[in-house]
C-alpha atoms as a PDB file:
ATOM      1  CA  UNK A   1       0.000   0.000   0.000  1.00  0.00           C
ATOM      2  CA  UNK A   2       1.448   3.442  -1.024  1.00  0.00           C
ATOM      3  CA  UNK A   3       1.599   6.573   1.353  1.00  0.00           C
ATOM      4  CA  UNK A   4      -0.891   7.843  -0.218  1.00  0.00           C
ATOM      5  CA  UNK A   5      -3.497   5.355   0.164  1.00  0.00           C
ATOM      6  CA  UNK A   6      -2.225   4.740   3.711  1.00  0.00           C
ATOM      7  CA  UNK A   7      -2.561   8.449   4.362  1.00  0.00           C
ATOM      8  CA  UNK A   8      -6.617   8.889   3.047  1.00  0.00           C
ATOM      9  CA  UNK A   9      -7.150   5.286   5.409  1.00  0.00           C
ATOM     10  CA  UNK A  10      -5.936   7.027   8.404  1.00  0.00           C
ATOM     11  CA  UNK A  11      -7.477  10.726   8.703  1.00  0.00           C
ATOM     12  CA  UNK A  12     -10.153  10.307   5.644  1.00  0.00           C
ATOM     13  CA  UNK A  13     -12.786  13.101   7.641  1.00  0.00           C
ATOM     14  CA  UNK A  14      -9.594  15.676   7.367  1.00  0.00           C
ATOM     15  CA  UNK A  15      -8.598  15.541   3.608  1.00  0.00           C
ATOM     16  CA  UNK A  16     -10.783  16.883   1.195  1.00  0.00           C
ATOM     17  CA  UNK A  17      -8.670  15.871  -1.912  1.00  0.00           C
ATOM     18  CA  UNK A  18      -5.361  14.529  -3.241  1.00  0.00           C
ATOM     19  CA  UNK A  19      -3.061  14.165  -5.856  1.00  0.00           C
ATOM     20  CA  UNK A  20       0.184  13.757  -6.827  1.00  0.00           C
ATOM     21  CA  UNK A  21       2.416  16.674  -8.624  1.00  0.00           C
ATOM     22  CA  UNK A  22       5.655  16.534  -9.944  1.00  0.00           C
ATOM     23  CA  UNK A  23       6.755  13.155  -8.300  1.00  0.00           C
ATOM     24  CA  UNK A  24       5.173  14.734  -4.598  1.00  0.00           C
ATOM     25  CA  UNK A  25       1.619  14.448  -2.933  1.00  0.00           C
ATOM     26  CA  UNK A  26      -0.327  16.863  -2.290  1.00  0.00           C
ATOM     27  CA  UNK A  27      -2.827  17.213   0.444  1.00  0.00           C
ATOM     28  CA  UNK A  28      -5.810  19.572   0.467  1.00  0.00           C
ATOM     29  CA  UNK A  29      -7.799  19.671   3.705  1.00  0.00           C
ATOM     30  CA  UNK A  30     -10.294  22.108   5.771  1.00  0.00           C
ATOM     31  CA  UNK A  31      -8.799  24.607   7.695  1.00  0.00           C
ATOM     32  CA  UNK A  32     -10.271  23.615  10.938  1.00  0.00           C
ATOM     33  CA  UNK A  33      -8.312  20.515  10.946  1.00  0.00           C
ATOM     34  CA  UNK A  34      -4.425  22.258  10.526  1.00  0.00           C
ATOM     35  CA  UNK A  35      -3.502  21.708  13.733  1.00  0.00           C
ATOM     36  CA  UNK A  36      -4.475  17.697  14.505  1.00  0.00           C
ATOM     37  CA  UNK A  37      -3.531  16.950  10.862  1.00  0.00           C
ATOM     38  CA  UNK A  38      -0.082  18.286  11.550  1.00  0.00           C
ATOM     39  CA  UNK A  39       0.413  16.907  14.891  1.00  0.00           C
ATOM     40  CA  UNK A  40      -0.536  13.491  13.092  1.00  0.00           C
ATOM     41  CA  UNK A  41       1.848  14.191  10.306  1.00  0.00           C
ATOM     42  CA  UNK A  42       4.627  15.079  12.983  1.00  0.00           C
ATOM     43  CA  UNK A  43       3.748  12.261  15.187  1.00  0.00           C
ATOM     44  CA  UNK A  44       2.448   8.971  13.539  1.00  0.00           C
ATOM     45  CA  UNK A  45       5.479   6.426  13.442  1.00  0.00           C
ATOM     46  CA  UNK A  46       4.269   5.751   9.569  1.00  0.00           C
ATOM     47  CA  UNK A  47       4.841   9.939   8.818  1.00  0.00           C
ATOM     48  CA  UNK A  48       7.696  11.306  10.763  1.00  0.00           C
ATOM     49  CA  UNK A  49       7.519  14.513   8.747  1.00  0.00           C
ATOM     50  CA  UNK A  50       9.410  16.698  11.635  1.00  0.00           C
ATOM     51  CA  UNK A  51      10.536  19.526   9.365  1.00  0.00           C
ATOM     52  CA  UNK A  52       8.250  22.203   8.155  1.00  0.00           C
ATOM     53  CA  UNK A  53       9.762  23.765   5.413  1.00  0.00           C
ATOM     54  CA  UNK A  54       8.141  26.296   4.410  1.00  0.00           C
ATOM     55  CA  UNK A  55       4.355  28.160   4.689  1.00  0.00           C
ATOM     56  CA  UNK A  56       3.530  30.253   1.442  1.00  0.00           C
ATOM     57  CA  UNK A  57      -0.137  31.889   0.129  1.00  0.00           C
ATOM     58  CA  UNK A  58      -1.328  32.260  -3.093  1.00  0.00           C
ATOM     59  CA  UNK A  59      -4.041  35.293  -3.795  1.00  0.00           C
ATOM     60  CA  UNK A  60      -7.189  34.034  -6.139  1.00  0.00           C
ATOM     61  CA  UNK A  61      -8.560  37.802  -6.011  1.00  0.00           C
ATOM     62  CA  UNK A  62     -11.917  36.327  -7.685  1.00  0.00           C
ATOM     63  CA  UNK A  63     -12.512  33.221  -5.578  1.00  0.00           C
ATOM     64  CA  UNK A  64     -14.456  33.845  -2.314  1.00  0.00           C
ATOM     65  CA  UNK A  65     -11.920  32.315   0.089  1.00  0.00           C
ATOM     66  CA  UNK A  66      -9.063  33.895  -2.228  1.00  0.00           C
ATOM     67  CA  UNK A  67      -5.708  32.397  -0.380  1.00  0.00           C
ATOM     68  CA  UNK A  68      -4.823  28.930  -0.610  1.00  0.00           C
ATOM     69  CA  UNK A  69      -2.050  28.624   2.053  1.00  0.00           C
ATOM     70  CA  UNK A  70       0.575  26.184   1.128  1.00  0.00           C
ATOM     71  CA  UNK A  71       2.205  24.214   4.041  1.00  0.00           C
ATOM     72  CA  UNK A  72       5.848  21.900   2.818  1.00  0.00           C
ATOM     73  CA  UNK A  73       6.826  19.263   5.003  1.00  0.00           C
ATOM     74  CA  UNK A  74       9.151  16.995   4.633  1.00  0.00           C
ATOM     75  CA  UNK A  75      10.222  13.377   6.491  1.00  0.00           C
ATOM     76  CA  UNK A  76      13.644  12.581   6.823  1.00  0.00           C
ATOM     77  CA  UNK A  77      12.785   9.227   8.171  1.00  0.00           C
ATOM     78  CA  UNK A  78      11.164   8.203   5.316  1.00  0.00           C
ATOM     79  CA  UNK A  79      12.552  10.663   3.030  1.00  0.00           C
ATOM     80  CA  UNK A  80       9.435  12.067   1.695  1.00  0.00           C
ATOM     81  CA  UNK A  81       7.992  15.094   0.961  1.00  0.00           C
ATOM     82  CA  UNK A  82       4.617  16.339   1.050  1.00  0.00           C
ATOM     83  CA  UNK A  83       2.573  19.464   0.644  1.00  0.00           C
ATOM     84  CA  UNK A  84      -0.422  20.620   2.732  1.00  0.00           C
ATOM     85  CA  UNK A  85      -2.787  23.198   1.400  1.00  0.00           C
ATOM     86  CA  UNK A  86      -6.026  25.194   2.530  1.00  0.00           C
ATOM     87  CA  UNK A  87      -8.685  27.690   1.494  1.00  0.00           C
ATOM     88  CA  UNK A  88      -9.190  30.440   3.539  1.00  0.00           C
ATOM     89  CA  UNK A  89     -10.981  33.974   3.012  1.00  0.00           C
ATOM     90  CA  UNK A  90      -8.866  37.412   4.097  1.00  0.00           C
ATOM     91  CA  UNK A  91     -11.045  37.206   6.968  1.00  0.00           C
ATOM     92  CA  UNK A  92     -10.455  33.645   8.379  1.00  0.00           C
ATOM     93  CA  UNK A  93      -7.939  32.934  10.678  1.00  0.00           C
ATOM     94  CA  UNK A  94      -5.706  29.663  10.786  1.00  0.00           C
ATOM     95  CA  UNK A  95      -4.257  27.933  13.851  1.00  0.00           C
ATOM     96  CA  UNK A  96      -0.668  28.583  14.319  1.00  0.00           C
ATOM     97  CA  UNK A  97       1.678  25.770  13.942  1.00  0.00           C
ATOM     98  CA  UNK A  98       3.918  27.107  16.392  1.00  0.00           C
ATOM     99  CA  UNK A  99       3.058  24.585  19.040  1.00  0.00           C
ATOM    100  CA  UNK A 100       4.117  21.656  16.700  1.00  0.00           C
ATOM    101  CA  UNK A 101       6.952  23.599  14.914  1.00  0.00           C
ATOM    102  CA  UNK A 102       8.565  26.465  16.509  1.00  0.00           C
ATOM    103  CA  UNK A 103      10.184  27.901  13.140  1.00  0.00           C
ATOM    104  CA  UNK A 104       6.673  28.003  12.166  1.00  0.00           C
ATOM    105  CA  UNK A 105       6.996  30.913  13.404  1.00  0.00           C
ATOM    106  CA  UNK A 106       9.195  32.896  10.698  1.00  0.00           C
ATOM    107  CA  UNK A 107       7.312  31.778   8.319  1.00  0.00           C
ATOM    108  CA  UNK A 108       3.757  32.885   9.581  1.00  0.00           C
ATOM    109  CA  UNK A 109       5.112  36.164   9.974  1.00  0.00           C
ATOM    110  CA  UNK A 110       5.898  36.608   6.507  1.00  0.00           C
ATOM    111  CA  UNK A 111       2.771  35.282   5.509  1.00  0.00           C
ATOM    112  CA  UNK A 112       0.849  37.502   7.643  1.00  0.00           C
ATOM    113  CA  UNK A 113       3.045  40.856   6.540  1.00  0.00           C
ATOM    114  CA  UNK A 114       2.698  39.927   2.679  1.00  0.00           C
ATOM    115  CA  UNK A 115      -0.623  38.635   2.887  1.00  0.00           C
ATOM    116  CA  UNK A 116      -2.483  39.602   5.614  1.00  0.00           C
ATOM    117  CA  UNK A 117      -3.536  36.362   6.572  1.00  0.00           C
ATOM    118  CA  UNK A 118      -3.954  35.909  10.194  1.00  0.00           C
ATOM    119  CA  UNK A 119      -2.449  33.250  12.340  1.00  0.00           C
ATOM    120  CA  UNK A 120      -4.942  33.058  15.620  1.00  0.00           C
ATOM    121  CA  UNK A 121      -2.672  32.102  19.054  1.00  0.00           C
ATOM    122  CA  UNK A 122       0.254  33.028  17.444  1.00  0.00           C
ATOM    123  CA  UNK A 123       3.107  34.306  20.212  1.00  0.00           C
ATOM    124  CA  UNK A 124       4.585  37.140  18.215  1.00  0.00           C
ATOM    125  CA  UNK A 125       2.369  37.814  14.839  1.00  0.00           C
ATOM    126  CA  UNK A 126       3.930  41.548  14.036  1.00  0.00           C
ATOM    127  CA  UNK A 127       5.653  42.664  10.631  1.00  0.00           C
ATOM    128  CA  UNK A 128       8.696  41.377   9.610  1.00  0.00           C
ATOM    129  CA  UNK A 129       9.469  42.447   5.820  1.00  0.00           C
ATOM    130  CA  UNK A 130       7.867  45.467   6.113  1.00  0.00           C
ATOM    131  CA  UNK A 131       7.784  48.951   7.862  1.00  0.00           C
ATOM    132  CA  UNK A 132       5.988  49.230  11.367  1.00  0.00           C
ATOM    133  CA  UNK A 133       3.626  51.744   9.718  1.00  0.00           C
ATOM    134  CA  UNK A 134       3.319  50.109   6.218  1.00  0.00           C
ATOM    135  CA  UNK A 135      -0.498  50.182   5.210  1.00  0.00           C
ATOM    136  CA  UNK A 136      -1.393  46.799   3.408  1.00  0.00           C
ATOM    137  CA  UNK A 137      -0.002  43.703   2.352  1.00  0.00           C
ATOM    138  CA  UNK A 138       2.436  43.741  -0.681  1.00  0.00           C
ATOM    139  CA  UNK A 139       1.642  40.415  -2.465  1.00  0.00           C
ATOM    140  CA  UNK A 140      -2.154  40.743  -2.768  1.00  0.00           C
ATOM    141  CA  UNK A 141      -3.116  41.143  -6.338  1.00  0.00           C
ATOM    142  CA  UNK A 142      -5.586  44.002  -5.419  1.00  0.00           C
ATOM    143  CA  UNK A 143      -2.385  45.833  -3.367  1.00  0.00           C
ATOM    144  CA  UNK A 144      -1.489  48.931  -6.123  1.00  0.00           C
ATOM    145  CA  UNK A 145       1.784  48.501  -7.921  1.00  0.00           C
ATOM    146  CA  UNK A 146       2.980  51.835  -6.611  1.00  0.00           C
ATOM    147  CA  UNK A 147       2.259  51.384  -3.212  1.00  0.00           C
ATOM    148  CA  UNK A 148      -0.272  54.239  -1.182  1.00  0.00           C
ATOM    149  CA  UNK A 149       2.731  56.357   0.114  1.00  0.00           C
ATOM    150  CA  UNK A 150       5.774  58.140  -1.489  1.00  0.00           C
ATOM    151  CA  UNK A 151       9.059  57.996   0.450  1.00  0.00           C
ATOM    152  CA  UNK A 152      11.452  60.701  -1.107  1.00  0.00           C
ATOM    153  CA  UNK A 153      14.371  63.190   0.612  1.00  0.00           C
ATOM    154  CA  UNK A 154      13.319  66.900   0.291  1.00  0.00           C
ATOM    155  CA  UNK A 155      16.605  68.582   0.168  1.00  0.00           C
ATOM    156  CA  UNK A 156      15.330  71.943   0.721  1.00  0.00           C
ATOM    157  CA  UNK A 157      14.178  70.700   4.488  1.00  0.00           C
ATOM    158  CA  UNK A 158      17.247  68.054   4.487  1.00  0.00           C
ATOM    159  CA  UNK A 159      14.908  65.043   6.066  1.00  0.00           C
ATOM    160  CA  UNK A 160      12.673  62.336   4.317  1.00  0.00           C
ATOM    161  CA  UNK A 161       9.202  63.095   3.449  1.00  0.00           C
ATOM    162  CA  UNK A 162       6.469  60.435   3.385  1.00  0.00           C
ATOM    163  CA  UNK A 163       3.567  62.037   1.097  1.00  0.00           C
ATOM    164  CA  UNK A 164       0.092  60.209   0.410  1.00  0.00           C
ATOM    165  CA  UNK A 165       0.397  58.798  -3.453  1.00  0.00           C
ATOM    166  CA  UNK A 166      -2.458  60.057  -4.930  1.00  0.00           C
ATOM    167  CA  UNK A 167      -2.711  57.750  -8.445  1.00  0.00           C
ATOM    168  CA  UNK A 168      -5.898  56.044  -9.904  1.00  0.00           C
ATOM    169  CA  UNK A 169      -5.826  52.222 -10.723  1.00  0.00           C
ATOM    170  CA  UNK A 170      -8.073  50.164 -11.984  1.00  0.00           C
ATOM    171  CA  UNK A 171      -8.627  46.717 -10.899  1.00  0.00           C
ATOM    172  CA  UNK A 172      -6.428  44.533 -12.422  1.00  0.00           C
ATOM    173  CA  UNK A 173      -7.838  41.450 -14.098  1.00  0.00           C
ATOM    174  CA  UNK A 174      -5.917  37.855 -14.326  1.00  0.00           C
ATOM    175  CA  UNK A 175      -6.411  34.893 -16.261  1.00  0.00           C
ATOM    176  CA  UNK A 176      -3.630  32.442 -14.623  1.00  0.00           C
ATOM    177  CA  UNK A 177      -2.716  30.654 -17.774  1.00  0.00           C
ATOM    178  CA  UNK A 178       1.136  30.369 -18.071  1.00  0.00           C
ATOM    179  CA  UNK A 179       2.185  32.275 -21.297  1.00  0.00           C
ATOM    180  CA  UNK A 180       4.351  30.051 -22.107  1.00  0.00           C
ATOM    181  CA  UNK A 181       1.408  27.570 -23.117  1.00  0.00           C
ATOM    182  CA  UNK A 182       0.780  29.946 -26.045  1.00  0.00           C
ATOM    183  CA  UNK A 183       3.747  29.788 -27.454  1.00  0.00           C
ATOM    184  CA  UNK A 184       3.962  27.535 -30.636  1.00  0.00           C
ATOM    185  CA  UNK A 185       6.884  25.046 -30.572  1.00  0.00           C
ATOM    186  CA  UNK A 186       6.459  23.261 -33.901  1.00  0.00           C
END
């Protein structure tokens, strides 16, 4: 029986779908569930997967629960790898996975200063790529290209101004398809 199969036998109620990409599987499951999934990833002597790698989003601005939050673990024992995603709207919060994995820490940070995505019981959830006073979260597709603020030195007072940007934008639209699928290789 393949890890896979083993894997849906074990905690079917938690996984809502899975497949395999690229040679890796790939777990999608309800966000209520992150944190006894994960301890059951961590724990269960058929798993082992004790490193977190890394937590990423990815911003569907059309979808009604618009990130799908990536989790990548990996199992030295077994030397696997497998990655954990979830739905969630700008508005729902996730358990953090500090508890299980301590550098989850980092990376729920960055998540939550690029994203805005909110990590509830989280011991220190506070910027930590941008600015204390930085409105927004840079790698939202609705976020404006320019930014909301202009940071320049004014050399006739000698210090650094920050002036309100005051530019029009219209909502961006995007299609997702790779351009590189268009292109004719005959």
């Amino acid at each position: 029986m393949d890890f896979a199969t083993s894997l849906a036998r074990c905690v079917p109620k938690w996984i809502t779908s899975m497949h395999m990409a690229k040679d890796e599987l790939v777990v999608s499951i309800s966000p209520s569930f992150i944190l006894p999934f994960f301890s059951f990833l961590r724990d269960h002597t058929g798993t082992q997967f004790k490193m977190l790698m890394d937590i990423t989003a990815v911003d569907y601005p059309t979808k009604t629960e618009r990130f799908e939050v990536v989790y990548n673990l990996l199992s030295l024992q077994y030397n696997t790898r497998v990655r954990i995603k979830t739905q969630v709207s700008g508005l729902t919060p996730l358990d953090s996975l500090v508890p299980l994995y301590n550098y989850a820490s980092w990376w729920e940070r960055e998540t939550w200063d690029m994203f805005g995505i909110f990590f509830s019981n989280h011991p220190d959830l506070r910027r930590i790529l941008t600015d204390y006073g930085f409105e927004g979260h840079p790698l939202r597709k609705d976020f404006p290209l320019s930014g909301y603020v202009e940071v320049r030195y004014d050399d006739s007072e000698k210090r650094v101004l920050t002036e309100a940007l005051e530019l029009t934008q219209d909502f961006r639209y995007f299609d997702f398809a790779s351009p590189w699928e268009l292109v004719d290789t005959k």
